[in-house]
N, C-alpha and C. Protein backbone atom coordinates (compact mmCIF):
# COMPACT_ATOMS: atom_id res chain seq x y z
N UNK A 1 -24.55 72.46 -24.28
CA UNK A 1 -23.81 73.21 -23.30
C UNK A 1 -24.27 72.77 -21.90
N UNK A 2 -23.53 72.50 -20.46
CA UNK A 2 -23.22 72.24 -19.66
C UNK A 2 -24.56 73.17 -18.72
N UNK A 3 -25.08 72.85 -18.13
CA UNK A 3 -25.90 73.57 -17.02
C UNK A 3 -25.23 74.04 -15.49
N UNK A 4 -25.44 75.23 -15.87
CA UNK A 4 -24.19 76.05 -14.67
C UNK A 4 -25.15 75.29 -13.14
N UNK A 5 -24.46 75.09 -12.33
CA UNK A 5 -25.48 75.04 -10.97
C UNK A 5 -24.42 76.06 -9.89
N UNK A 6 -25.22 76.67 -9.32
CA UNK A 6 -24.79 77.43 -8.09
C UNK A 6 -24.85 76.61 -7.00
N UNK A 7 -23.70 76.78 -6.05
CA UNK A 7 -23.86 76.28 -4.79
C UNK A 7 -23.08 77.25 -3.99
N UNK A 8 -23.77 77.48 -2.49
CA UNK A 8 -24.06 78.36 -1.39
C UNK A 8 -23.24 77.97 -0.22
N UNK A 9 -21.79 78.48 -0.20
CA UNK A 9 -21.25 78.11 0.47
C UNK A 9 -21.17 78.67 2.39
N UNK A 10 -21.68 77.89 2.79
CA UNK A 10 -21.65 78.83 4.66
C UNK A 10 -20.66 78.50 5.43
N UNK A 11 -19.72 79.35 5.68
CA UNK A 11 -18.86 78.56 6.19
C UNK A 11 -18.92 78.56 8.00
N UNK A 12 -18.65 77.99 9.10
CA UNK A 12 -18.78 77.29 10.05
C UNK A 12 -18.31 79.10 10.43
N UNK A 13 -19.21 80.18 10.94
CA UNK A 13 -19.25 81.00 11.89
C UNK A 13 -19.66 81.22 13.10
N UNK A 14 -18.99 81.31 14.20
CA UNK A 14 -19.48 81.90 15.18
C UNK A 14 -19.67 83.47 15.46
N UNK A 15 -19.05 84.16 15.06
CA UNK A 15 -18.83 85.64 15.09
C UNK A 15 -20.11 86.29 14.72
N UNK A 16 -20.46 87.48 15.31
CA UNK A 16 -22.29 88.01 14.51
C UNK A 16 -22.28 88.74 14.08
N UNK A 17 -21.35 90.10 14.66
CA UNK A 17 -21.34 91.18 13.82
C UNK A 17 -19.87 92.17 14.24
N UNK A 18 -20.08 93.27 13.30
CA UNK A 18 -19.16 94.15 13.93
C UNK A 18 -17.86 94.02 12.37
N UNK A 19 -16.89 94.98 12.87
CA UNK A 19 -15.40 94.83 11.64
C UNK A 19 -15.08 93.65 11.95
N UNK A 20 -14.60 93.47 10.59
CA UNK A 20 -12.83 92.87 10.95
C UNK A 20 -11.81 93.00 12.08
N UNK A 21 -12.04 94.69 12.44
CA UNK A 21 -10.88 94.82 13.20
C UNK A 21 -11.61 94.87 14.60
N UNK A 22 -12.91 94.66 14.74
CA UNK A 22 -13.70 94.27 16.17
C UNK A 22 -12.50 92.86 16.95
N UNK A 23 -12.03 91.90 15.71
CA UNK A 23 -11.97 90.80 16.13
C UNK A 23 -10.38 90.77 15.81
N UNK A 24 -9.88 90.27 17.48
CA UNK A 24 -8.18 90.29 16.93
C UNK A 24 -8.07 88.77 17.24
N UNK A 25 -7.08 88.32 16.09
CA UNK A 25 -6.59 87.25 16.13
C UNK A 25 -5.27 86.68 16.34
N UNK A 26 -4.71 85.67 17.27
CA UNK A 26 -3.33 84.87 17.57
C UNK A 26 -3.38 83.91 17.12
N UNK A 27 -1.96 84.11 16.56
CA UNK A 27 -1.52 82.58 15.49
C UNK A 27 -1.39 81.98 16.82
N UNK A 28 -1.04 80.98 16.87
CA UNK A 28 -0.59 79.37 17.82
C UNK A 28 -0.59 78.32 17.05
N UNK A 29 -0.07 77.09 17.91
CA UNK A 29 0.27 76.06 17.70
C UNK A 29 -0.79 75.29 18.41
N UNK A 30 -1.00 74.34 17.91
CA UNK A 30 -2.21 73.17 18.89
C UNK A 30 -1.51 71.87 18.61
N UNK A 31 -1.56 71.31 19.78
CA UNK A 31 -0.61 69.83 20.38
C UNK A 31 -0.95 69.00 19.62
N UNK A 32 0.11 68.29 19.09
CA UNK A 32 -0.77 66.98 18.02
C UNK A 32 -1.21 66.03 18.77
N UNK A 33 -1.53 66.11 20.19
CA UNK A 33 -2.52 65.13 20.26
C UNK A 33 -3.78 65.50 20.01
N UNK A 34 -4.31 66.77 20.04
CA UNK A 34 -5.47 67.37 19.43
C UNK A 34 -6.49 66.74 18.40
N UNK A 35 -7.66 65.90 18.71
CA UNK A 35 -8.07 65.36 17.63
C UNK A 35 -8.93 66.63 17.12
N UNK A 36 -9.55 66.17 15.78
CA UNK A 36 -10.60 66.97 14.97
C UNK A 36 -11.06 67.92 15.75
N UNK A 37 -10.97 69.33 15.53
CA UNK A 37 -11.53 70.53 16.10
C UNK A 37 -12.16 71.20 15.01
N UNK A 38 -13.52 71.63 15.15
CA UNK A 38 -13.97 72.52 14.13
C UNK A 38 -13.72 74.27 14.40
N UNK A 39 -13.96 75.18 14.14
CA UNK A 39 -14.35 76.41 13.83
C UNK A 39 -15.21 76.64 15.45
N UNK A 40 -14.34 77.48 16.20
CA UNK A 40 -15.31 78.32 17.12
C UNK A 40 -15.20 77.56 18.52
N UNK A 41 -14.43 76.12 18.65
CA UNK A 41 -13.82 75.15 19.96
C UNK A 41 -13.15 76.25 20.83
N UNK A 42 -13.39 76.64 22.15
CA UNK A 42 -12.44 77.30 22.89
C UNK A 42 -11.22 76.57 23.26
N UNK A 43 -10.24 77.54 23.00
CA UNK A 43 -9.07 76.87 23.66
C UNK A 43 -8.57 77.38 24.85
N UNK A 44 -7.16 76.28 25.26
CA UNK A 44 -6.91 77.13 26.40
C UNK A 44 -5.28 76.89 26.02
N UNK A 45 -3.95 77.47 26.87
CA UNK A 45 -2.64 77.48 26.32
C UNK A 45 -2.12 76.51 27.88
N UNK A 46 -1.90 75.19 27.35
CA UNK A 46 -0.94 74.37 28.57
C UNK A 46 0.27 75.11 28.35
N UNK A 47 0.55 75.20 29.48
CA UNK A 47 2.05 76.37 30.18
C UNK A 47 2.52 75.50 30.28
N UNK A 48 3.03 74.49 30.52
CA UNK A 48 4.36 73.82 30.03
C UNK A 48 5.06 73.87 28.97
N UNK A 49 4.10 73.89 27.64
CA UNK A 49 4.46 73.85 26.61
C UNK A 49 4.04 74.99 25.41
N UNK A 50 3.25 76.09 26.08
CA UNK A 50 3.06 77.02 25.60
C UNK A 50 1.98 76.29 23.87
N UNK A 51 1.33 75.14 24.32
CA UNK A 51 0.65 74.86 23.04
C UNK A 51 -0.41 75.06 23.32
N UNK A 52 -1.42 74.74 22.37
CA UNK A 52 -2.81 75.29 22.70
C UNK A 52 -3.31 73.90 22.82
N UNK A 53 -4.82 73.50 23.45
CA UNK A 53 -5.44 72.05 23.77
C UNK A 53 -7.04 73.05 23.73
N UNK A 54 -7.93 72.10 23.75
CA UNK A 54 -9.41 72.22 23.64
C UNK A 54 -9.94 72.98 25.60
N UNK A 55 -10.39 74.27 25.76
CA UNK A 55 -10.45 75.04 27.20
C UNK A 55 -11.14 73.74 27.80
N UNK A 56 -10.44 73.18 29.18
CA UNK A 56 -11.07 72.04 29.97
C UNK A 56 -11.35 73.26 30.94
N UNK A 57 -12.22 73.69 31.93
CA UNK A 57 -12.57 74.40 33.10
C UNK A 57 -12.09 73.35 34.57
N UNK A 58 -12.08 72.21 34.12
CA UNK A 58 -11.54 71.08 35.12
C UNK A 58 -10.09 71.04 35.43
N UNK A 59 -9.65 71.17 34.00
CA UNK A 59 -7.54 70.87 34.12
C UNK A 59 -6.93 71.53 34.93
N UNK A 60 -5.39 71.60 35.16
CA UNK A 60 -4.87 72.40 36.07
C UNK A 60 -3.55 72.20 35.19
N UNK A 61 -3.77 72.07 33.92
CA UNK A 61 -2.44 72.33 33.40
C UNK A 61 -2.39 73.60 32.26
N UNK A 62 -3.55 74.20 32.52
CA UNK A 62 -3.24 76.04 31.51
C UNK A 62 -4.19 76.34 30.58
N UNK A 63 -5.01 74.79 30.69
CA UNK A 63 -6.21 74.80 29.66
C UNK A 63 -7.55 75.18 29.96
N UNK A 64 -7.49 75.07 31.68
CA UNK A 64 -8.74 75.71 32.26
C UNK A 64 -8.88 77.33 31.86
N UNK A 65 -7.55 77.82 31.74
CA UNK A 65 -7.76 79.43 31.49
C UNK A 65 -8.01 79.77 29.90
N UNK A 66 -9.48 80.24 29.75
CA UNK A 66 -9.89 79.93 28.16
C UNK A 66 -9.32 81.36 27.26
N UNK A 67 -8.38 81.09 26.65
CA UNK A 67 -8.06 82.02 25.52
C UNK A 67 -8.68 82.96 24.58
N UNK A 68 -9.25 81.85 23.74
CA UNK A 68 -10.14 82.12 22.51
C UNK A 68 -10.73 81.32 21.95
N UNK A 69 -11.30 81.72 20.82
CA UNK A 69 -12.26 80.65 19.87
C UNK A 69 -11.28 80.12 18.64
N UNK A 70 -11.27 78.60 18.31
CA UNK A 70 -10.52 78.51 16.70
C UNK A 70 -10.87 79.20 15.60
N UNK A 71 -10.29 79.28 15.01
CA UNK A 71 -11.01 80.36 14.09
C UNK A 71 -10.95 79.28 12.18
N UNK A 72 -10.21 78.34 12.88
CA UNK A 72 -9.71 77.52 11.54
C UNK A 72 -10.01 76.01 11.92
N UNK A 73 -10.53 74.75 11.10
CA UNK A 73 -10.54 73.68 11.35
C UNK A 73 -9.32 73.16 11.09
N UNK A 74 -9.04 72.06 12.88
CA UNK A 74 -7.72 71.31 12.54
C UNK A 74 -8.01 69.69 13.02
N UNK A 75 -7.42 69.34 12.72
CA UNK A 75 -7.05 67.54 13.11
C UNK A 75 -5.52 67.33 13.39
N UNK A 76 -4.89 67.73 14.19
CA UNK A 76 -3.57 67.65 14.69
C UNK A 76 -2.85 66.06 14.60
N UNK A 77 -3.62 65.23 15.54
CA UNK A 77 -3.63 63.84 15.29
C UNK A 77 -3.78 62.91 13.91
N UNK A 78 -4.75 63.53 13.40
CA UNK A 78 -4.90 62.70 12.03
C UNK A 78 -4.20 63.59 10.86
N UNK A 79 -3.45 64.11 10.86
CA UNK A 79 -2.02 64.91 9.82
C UNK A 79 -1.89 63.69 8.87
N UNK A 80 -1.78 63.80 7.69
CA UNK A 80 -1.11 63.12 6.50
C UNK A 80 0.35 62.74 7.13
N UNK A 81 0.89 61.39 7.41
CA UNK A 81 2.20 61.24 7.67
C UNK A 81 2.75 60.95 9.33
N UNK A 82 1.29 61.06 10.07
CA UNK A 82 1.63 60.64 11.35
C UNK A 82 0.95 62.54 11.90
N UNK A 83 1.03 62.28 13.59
CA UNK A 83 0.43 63.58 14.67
C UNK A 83 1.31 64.38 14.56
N UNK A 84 1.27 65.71 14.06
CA UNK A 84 2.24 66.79 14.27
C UNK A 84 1.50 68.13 14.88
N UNK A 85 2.58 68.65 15.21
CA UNK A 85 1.34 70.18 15.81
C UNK A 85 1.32 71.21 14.46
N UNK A 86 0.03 71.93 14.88
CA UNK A 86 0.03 72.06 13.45
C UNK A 86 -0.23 73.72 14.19
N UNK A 87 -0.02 74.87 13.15
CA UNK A 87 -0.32 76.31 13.05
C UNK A 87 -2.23 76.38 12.95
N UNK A 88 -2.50 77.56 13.40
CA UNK A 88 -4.21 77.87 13.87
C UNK A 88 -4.00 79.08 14.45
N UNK A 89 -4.99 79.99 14.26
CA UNK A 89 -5.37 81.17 14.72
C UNK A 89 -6.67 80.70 15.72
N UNK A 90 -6.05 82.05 16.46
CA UNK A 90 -7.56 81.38 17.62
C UNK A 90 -8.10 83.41 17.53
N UNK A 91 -9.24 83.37 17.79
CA UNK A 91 -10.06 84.79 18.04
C UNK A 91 -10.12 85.24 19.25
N UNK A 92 -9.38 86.40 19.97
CA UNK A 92 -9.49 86.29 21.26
C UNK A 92 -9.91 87.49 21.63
N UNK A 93 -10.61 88.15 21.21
CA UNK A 93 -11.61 89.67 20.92
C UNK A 93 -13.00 89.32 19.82
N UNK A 94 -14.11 89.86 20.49
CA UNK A 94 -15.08 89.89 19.55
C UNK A 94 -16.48 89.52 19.90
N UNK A 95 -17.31 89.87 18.95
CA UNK A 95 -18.74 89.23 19.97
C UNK A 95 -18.90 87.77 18.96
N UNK A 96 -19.46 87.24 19.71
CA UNK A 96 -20.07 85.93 19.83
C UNK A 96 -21.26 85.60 19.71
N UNK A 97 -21.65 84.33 18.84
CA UNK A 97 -23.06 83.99 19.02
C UNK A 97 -23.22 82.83 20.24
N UNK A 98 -23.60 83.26 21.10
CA UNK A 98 -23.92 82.49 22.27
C UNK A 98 -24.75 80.97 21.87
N UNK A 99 -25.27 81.00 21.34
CA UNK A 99 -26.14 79.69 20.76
C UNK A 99 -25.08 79.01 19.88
N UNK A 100 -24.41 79.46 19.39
CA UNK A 100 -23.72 78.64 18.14
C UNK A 100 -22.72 78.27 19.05
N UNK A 101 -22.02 78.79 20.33
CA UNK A 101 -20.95 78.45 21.25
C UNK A 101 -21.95 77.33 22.03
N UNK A 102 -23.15 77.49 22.36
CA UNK A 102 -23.68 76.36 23.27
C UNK A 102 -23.78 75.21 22.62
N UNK A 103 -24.48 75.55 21.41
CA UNK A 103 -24.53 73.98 20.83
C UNK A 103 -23.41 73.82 19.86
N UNK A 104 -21.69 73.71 20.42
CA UNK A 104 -21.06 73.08 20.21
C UNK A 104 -20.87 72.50 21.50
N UNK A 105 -21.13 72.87 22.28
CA UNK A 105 -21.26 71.96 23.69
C UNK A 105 -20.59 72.91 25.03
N UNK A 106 -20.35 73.96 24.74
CA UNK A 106 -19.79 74.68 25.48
C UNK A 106 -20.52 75.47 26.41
N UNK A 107 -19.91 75.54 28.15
CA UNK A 107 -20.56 76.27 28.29
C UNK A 107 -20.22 77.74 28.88
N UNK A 108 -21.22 78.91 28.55
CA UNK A 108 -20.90 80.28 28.61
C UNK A 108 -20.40 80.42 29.46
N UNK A 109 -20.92 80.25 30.91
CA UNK A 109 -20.40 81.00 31.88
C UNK A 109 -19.51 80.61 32.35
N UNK A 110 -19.03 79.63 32.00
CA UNK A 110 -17.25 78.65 32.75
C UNK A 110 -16.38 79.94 31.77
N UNK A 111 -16.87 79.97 30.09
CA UNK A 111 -16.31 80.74 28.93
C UNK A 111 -15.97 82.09 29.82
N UNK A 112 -17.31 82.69 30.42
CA UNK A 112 -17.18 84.10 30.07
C UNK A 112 -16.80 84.26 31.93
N UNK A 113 -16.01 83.21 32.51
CA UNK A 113 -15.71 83.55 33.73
C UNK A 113 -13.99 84.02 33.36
N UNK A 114 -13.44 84.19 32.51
CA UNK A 114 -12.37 84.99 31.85
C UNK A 114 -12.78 86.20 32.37
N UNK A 115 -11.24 86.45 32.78
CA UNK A 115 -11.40 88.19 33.01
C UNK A 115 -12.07 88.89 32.34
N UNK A 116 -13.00 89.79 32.34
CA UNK A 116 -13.27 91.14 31.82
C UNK A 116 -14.50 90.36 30.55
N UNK A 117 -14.78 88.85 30.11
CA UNK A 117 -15.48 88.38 29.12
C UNK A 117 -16.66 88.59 29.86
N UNK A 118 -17.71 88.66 28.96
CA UNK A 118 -19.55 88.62 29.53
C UNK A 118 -20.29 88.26 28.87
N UNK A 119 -21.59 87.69 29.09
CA UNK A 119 -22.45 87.39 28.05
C UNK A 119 -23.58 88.71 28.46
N UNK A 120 -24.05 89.37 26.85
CA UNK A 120 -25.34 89.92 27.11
C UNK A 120 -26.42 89.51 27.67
N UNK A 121 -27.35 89.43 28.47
CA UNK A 121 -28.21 88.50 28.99
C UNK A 121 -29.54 89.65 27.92
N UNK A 122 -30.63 88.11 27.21
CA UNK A 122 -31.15 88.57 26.72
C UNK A 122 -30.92 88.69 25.23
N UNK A 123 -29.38 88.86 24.65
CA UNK A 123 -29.31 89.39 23.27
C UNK A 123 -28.27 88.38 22.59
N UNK A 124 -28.01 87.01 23.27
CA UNK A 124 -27.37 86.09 22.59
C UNK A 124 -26.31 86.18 22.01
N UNK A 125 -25.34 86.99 23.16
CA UNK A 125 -23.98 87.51 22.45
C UNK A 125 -22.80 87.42 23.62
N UNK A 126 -22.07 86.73 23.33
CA UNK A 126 -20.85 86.19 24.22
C UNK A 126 -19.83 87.87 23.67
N UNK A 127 -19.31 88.21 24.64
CA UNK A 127 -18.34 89.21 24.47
C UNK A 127 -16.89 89.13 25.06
N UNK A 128 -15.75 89.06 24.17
CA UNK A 128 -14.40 88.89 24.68
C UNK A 128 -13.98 90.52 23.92
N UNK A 129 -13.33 91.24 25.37
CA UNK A 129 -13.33 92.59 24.70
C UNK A 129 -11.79 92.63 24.56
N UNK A 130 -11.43 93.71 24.13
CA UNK A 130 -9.48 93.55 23.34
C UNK A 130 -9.25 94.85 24.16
């Protein structure tokens, strides 16, 4: 007979605590030029096209104004069959692990210069309130 092995699956969270319903989520669309995005990338929504792109704090085309966090891994560009835009939920309520947002390269306070967003100082928690 076959030897069972367990394996421990973690999947790519940023979120720390709190409900389900702490954290509200928007479907969107992300631009197929979008390469590989993991779990927890801020986005921002280019107003031309009402799509979502990776939050630049530099741009001046809709992406400087940061939305939310992905909540789903996408590759828009690399699609089976050629770049299409593809469906994604982004998190745009909820607390945050501030460390797990920095070392994806992001940084807080461009993040939490969003209306009404803050970081706890001290308790390692990015806050986008609903």
């Amino acid at each position: 007979m076959a030897e069972i092995t367990t394996v421990t699956y973690t999947p790519d969270e940023i979120r720390i605590f709190g409900e389900d319903n702490d954290y509200k989520a928007l479907p969107c669309t992300i631009d197929s030029s979008v390469t590989a995005k993991s779990v927890g990338t801020p986005m921002g929504k280019v107003t031309a096209t009402g799509k979502y792109k990776p939050f630049d704090k530099d741009a001046s085309d809709g992406t400087e104004a940061f939305v939310g966090f992905l909540a789903n891994t996408v590759n828009p560009a690399g699609e089976p069959g050629g770049a299409r835009d593809v469906g994604a939920i982004l998190w745009i309520t909820g607390y945050f692990d501030l460390a797990k947002v920095t070392a994806l390269g992001w940084n807080a306070e461009a993040l939490a210069s969003r209306t009404g967003a803050w970081v706890v100082p001290g308790n390692n928690i990015l806050v986008l309130p609903g």
